[in-house]
PDB file of N, CA and C in Angstrom:
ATOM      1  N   UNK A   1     -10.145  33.778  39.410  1.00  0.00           N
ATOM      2  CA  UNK A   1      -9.492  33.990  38.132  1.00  0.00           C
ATOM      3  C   UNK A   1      -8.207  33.155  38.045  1.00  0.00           C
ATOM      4  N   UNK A   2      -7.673  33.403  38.905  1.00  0.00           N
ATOM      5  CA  UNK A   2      -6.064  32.382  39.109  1.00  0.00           C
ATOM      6  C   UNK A   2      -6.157  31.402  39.096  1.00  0.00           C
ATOM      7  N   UNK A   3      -6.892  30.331  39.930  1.00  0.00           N
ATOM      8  CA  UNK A   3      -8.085  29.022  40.172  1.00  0.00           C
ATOM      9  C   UNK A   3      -8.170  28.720  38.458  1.00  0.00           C
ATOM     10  N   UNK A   4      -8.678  29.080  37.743  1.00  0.00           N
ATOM     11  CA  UNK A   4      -9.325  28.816  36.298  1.00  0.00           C
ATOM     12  C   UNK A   4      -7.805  28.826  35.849  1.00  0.00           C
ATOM     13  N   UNK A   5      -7.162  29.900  35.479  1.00  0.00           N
ATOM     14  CA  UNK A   5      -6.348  29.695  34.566  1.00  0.00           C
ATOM     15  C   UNK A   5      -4.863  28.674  35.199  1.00  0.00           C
ATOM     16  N   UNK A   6      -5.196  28.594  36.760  1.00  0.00           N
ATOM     17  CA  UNK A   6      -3.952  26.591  36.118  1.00  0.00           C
ATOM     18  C   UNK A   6      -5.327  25.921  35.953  1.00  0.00           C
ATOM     19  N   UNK A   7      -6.553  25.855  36.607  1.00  0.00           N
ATOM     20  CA  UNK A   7      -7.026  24.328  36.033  1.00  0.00           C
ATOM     21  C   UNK A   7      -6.831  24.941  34.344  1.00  0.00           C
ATOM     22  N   UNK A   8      -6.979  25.456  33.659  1.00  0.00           N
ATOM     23  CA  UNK A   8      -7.033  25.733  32.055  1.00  0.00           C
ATOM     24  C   UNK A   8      -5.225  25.119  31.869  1.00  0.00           C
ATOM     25  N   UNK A   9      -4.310  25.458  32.039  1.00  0.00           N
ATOM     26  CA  UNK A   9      -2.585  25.214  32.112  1.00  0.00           C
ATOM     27  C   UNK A   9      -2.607  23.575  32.771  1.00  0.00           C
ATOM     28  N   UNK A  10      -3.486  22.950  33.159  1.00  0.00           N
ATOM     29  CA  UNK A  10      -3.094  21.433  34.200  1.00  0.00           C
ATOM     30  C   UNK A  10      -3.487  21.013  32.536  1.00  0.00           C
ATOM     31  N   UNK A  11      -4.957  20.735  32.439  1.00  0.00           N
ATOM     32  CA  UNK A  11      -5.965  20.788  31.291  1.00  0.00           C
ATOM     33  C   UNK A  11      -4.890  20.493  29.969  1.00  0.00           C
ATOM     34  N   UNK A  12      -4.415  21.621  29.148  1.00  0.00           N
ATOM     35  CA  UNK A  12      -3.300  21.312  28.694  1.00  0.00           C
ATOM     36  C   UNK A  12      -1.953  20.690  28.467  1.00  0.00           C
ATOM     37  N   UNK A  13      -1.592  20.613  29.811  1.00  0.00           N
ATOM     38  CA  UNK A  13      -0.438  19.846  29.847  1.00  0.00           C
ATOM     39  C   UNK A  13      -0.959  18.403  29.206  1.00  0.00           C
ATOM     40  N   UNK A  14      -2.521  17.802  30.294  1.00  0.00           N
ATOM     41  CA  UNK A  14      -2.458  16.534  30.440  1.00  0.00           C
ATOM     42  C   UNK A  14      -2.901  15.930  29.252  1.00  0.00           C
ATOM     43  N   UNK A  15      -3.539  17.111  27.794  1.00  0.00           N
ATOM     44  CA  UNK A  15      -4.130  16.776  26.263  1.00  0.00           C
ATOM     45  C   UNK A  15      -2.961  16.370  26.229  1.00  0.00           C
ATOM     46  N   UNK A  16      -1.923  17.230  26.264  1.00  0.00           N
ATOM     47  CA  UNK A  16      -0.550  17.045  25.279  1.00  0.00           C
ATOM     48  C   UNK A  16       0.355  15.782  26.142  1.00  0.00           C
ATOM     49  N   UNK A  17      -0.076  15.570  26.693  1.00  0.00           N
ATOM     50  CA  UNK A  17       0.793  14.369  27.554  1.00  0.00           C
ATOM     51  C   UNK A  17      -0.033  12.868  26.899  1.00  0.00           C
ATOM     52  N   UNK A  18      -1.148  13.260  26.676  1.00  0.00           N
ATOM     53  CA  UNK A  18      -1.913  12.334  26.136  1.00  0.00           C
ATOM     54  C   UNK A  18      -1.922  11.510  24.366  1.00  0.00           C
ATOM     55  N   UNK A  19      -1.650  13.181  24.170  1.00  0.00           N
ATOM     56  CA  UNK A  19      -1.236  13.004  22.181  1.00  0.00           C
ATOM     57  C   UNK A  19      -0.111  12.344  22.083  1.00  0.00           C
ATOM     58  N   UNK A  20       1.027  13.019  23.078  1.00  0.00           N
ATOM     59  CA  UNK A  20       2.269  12.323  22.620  1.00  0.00           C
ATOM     60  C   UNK A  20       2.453  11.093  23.096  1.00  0.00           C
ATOM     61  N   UNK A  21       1.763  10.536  24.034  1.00  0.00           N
ATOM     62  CA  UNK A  21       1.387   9.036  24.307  1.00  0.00           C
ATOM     63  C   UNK A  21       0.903   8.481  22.865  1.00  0.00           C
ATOM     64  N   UNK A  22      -0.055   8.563  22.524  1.00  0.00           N
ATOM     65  CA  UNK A  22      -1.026   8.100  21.531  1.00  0.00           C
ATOM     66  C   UNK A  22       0.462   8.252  19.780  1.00  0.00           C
ATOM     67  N   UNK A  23       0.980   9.052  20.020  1.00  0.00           N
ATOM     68  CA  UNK A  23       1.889   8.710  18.634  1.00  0.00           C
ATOM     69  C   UNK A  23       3.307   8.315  18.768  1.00  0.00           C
ATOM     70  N   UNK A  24       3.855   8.601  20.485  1.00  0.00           N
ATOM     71  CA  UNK A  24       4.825   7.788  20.782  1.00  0.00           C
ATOM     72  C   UNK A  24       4.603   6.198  20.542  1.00  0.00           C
ATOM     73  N   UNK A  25       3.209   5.649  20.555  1.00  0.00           N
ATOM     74  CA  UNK A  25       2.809   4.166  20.904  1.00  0.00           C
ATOM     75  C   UNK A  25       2.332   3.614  19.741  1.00  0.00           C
ATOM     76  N   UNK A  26       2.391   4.577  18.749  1.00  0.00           N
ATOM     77  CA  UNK A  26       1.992   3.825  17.552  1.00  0.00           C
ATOM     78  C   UNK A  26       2.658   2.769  16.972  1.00  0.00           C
ATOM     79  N   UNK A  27       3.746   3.004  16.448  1.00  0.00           N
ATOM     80  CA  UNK A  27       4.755   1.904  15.580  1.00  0.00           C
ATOM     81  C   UNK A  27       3.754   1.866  14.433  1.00  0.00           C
ATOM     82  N   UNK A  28       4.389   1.396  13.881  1.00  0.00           N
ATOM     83  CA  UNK A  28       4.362   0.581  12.025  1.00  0.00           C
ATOM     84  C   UNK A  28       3.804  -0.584  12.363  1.00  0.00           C
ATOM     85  N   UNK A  29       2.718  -0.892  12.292  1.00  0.00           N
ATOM     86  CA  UNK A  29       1.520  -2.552  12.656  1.00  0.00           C
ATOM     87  C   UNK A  29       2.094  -3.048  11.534  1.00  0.00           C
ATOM     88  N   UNK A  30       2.094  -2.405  10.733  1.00  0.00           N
ATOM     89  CA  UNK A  30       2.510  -3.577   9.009  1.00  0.00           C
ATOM     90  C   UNK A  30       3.298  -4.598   9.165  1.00  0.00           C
ATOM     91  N   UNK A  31       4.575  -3.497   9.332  1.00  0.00           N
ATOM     92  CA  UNK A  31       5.546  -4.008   9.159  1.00  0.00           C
ATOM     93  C   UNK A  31       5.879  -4.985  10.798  1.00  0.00           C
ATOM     94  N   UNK A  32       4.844  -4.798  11.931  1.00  0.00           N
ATOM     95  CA  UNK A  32       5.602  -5.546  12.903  1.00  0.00           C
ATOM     96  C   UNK A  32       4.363  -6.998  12.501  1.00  0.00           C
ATOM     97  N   UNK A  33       3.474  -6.685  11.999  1.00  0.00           N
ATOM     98  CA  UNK A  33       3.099  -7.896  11.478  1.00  0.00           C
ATOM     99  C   UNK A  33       3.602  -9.313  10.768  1.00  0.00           C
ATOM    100  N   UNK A  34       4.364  -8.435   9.506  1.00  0.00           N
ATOM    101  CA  UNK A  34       5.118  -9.017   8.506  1.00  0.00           C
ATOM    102  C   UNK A  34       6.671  -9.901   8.924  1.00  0.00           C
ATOM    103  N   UNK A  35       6.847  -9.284  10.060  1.00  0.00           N
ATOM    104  CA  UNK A  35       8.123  -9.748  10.694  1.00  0.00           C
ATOM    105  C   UNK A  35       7.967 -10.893  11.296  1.00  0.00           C
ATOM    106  N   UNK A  36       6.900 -10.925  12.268  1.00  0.00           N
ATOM    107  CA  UNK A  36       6.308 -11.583  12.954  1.00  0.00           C
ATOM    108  C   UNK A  36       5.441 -12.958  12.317  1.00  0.00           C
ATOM    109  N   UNK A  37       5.100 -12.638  10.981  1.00  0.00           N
ATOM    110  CA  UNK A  37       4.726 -13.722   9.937  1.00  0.00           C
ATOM    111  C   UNK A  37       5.959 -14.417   9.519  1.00  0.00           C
ATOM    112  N   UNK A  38       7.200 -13.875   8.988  1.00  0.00           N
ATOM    113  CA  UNK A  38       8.474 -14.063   9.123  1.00  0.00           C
ATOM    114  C   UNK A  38       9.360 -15.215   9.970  1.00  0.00           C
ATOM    115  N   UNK A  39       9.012 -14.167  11.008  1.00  0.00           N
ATOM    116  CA  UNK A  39       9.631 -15.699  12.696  1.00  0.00           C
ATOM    117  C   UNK A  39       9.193 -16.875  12.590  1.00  0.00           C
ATOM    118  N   UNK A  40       7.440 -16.504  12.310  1.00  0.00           N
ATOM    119  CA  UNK A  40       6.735 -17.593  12.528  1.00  0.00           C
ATOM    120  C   UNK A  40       7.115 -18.945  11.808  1.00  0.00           C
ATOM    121  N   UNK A  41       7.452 -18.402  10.312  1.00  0.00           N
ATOM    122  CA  UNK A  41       7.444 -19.403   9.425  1.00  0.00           C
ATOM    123  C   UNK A  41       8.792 -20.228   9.074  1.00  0.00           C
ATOM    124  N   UNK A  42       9.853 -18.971   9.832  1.00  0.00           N
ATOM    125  CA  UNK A  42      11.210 -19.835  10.261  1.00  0.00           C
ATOM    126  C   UNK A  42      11.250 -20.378  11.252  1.00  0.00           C
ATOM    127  N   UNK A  43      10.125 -20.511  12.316  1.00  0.00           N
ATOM    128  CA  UNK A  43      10.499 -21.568  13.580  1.00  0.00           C
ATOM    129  C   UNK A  43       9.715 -22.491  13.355  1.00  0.00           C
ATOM    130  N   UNK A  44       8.256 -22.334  12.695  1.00  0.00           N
ATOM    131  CA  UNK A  44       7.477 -23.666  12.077  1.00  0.00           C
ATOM    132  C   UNK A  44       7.998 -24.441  11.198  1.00  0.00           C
ATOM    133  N   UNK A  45       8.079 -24.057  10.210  1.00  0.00           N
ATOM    134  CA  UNK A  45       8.379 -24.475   8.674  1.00  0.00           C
ATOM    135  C   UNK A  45      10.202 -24.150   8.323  1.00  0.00           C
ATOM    136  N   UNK A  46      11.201 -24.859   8.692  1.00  0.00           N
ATOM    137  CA  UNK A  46      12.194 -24.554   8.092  1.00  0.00           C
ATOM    138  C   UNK A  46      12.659 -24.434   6.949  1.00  0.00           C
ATOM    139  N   UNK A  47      11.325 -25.163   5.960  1.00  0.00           N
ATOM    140  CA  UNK A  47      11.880 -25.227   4.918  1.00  0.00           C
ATOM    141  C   UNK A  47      11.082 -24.306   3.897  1.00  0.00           C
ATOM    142  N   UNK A  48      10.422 -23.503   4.575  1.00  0.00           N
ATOM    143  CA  UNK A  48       9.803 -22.677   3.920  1.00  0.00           C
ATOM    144  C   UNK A  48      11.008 -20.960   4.655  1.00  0.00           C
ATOM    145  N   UNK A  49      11.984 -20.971   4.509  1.00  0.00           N
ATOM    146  CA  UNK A  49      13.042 -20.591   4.930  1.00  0.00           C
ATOM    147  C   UNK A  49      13.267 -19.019   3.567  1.00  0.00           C
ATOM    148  N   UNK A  50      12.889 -19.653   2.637  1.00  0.00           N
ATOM    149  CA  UNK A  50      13.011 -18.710   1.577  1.00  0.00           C
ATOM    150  C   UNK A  50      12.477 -17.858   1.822  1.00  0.00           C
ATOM    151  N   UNK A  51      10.773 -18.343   1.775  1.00  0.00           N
ATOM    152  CA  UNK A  51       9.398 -17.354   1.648  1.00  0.00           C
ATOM    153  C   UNK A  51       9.479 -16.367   2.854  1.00  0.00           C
ATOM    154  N   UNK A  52      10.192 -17.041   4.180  1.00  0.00           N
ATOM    155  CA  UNK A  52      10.126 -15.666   4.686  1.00  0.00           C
ATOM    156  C   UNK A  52      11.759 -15.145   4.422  1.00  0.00           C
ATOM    157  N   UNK A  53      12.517 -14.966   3.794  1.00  0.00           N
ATOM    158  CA  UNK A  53      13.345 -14.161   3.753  1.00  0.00           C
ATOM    159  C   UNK A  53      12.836 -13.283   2.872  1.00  0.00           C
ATOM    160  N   UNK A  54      11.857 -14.053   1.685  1.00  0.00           N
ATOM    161  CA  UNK A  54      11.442 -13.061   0.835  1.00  0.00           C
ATOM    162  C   UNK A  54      10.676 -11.503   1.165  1.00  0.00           C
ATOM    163  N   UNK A  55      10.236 -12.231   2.573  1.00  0.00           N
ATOM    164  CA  UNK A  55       9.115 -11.159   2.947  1.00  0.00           C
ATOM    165  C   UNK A  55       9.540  -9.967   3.622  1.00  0.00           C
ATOM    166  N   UNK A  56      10.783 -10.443   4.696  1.00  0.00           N
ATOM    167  CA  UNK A  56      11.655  -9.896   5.104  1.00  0.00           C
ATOM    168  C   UNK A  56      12.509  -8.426   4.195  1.00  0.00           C
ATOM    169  N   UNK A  57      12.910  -9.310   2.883  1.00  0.00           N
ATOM    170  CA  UNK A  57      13.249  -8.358   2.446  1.00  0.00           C
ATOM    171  C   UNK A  57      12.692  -7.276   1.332  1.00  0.00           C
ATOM    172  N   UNK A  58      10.996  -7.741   1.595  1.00  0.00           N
ATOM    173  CA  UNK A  58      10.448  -6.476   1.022  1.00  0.00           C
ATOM    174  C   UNK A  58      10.027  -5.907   1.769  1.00  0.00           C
ATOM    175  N   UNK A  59      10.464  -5.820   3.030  1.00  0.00           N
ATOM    176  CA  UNK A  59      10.282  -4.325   4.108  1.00  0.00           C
ATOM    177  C   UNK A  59      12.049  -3.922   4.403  1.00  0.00           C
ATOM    178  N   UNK A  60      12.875  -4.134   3.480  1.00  0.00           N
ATOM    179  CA  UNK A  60      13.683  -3.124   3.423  1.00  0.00           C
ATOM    180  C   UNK A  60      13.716  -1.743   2.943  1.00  0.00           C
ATOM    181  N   UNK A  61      12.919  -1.862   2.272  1.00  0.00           N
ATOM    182  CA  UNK A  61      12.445  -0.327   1.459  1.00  0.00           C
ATOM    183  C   UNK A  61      12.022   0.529   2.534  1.00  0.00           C
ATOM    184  N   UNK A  62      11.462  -0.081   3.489  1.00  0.00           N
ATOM    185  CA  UNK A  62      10.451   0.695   4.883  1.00  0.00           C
ATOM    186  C   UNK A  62      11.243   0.664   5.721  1.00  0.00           C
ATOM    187  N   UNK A  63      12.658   0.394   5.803  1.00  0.00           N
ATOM    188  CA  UNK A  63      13.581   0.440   7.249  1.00  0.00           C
ATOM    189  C   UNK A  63      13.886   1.753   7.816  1.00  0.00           C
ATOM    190  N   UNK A  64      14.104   2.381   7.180  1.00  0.00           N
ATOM    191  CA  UNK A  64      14.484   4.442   7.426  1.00  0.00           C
ATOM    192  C   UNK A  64      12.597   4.849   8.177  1.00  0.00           C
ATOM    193  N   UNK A  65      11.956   3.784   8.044  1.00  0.00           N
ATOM    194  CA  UNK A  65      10.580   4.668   8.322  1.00  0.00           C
ATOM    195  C   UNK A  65      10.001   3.985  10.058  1.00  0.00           C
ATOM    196  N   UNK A  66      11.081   2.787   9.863  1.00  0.00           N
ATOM    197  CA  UNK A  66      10.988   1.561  11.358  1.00  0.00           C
ATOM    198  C   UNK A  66      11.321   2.374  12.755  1.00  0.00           C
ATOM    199  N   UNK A  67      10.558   2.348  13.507  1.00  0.00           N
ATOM    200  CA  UNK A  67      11.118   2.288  14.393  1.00  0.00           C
ATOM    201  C   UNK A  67      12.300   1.647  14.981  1.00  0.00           C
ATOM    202  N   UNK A  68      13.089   2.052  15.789  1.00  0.00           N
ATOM    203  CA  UNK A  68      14.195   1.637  16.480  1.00  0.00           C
ATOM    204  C   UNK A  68      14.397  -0.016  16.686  1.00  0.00           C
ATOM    205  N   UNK A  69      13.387   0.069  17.552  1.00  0.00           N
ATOM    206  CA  UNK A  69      13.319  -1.308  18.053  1.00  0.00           C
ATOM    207  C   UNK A  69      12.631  -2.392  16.578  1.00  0.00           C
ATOM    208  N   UNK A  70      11.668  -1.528  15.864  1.00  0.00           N
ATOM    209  CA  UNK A  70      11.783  -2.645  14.306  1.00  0.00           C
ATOM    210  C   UNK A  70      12.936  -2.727  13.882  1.00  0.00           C
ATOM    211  N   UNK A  71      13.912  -1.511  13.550  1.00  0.00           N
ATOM    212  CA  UNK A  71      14.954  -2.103  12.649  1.00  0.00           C
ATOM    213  C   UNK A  71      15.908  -2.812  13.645  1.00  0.00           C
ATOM    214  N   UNK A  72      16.063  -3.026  14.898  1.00  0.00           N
ATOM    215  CA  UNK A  72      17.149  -3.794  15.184  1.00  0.00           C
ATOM    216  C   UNK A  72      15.887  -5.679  15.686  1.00  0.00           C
ATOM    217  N   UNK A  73      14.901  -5.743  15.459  1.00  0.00           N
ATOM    218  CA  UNK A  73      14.334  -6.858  15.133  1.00  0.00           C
ATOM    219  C   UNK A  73      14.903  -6.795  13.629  1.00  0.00           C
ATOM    220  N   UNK A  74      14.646  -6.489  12.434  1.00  0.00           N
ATOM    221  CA  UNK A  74      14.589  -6.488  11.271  1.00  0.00           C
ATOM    222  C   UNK A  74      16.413  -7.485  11.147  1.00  0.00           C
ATOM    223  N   UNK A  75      17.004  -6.458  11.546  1.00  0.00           N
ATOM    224  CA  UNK A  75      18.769  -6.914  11.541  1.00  0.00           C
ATOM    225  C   UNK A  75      18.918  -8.207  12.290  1.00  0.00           C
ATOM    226  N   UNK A  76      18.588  -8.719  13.307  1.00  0.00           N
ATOM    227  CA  UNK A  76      18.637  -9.912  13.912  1.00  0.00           C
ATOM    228  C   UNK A  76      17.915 -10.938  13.350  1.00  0.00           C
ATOM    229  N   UNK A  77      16.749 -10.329  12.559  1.00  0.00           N
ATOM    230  CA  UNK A  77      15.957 -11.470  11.590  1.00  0.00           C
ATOM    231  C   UNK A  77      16.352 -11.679  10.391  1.00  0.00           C
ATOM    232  N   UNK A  78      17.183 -10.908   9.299  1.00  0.00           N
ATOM    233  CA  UNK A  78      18.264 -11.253   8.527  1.00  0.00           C
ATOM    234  C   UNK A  78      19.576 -12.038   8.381  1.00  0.00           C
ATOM    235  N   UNK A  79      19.994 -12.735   8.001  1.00  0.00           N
ATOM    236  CA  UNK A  79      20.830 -13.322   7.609  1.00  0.00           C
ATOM    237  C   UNK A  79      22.366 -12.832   7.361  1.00  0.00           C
ATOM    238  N   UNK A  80      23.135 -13.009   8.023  1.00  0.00           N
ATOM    239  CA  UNK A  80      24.457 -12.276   7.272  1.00  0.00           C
ATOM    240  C   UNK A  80      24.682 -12.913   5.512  1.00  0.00           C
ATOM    241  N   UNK A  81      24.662 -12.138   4.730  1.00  0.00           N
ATOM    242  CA  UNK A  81      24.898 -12.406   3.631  1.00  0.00           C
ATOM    243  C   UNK A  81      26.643 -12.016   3.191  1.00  0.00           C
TER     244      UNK A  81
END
Protein backbone atom coordinates (compact mmCIF):
# COMPACT_ATOMS: atom_id res chain seq x y z
CA UNK A 1 0.00 0.00 0.00
CA UNK A 2 2.84 2.52 0.94
CA UNK A 3 4.95 1.14 -2.24
CA UNK A 4 1.86 2.43 -4.56
CA UNK A 5 1.09 5.54 -3.02
CA UNK A 6 4.89 7.29 -3.53
CA UNK A 7 5.16 5.47 -6.88
CA UNK A 8 1.44 7.40 -7.37
CA UNK A 9 3.30 10.98 -5.43
CA UNK A 10 6.92 10.31 -7.75
CA UNK A 11 4.24 9.87 -10.87
CA UNK A 12 2.95 13.32 -10.10
CA UNK A 13 5.64 15.26 -9.28
CA UNK A 14 7.38 14.14 -12.61
CA UNK A 15 3.65 15.16 -14.93
CA UNK A 16 3.99 18.46 -13.25
CA UNK A 17 7.71 18.86 -13.69
CA UNK A 18 7.00 18.04 -17.20
CA UNK A 19 3.97 20.67 -17.89
CA UNK A 20 5.88 23.33 -16.41
CA UNK A 21 8.79 22.48 -18.70
CA UNK A 22 6.53 22.40 -21.76
CA UNK A 23 5.06 26.19 -20.91
CA UNK A 24 8.16 27.49 -19.24
CA UNK A 25 9.76 26.72 -22.99
CA UNK A 26 7.27 28.07 -24.99
CA UNK A 27 7.94 31.83 -25.78
CA UNK A 28 6.04 33.87 -28.38
CA UNK A 29 7.43 32.04 -31.99
CA UNK A 30 5.75 35.15 -33.69
CA UNK A 31 7.15 37.55 -32.38
CA UNK A 32 10.80 35.83 -32.05
CA UNK A 33 10.34 35.25 -35.69
CA UNK A 34 9.56 38.80 -36.66
CA UNK A 35 12.60 40.09 -34.79
CA UNK A 36 14.72 37.82 -36.24
CA UNK A 37 13.30 38.82 -39.87
CA UNK A 38 14.19 42.31 -38.50
CA UNK A 39 18.15 41.57 -37.74
CA UNK A 40 18.19 39.85 -40.75
CA UNK A 41 17.28 42.62 -42.97
CA UNK A 42 19.42 45.20 -41.01
CA UNK A 43 22.62 43.17 -41.40
CA UNK A 44 21.78 42.16 -45.15
CA UNK A 45 20.12 45.01 -46.63
CA UNK A 46 21.04 48.36 -44.94
CA UNK A 47 19.05 50.08 -46.85
CA UNK A 48 16.09 48.41 -46.39
CA UNK A 49 16.65 49.87 -42.72
CA UNK A 50 13.09 51.30 -42.62
CA UNK A 51 11.10 48.10 -43.45
CA UNK A 52 12.51 46.52 -40.60
CA UNK A 53 12.02 49.22 -38.15
CA UNK A 54 8.61 49.13 -39.44
CA UNK A 55 8.20 45.63 -38.38
CA UNK A 56 9.85 46.09 -35.26
CA UNK A 57 7.54 48.48 -34.30
CA UNK A 58 4.43 46.64 -34.89
CA UNK A 59 5.30 44.23 -32.13
CA UNK A 60 5.23 47.00 -29.72
CA UNK A 61 1.71 46.47 -29.01
CA UNK A 62 2.88 42.70 -27.93
CA UNK A 63 5.81 43.87 -25.57
CA UNK A 64 3.82 43.50 -21.99
CA UNK A 65 3.01 39.88 -23.50
CA UNK A 66 7.21 39.21 -24.46
CA UNK A 67 9.01 37.41 -22.65
CA UNK A 68 11.95 38.78 -20.73
CA UNK A 69 14.57 37.91 -22.80
CA UNK A 70 12.15 39.17 -26.08
CA UNK A 71 11.70 42.47 -24.67
CA UNK A 72 15.30 43.16 -23.82
CA UNK A 73 16.16 41.72 -27.63
CA UNK A 74 13.23 44.04 -28.73
CA UNK A 75 15.10 47.27 -26.77
CA UNK A 76 18.58 46.53 -28.19
CA UNK A 77 16.94 46.14 -31.68
CA UNK A 78 15.38 49.64 -31.51
CA UNK A 79 16.83 52.68 -32.11
CA UNK A 80 17.19 55.46 -29.56
CA UNK A 81 14.79 57.92 -30.85
Amino acid sequence: MMRRKTTYNFLQIVIITVLFLLVSCGGNRFVDSKMASADSLMDVCQDSAQTALAMLDSLKAQKPDMSKAQQMHYDLSMPRR
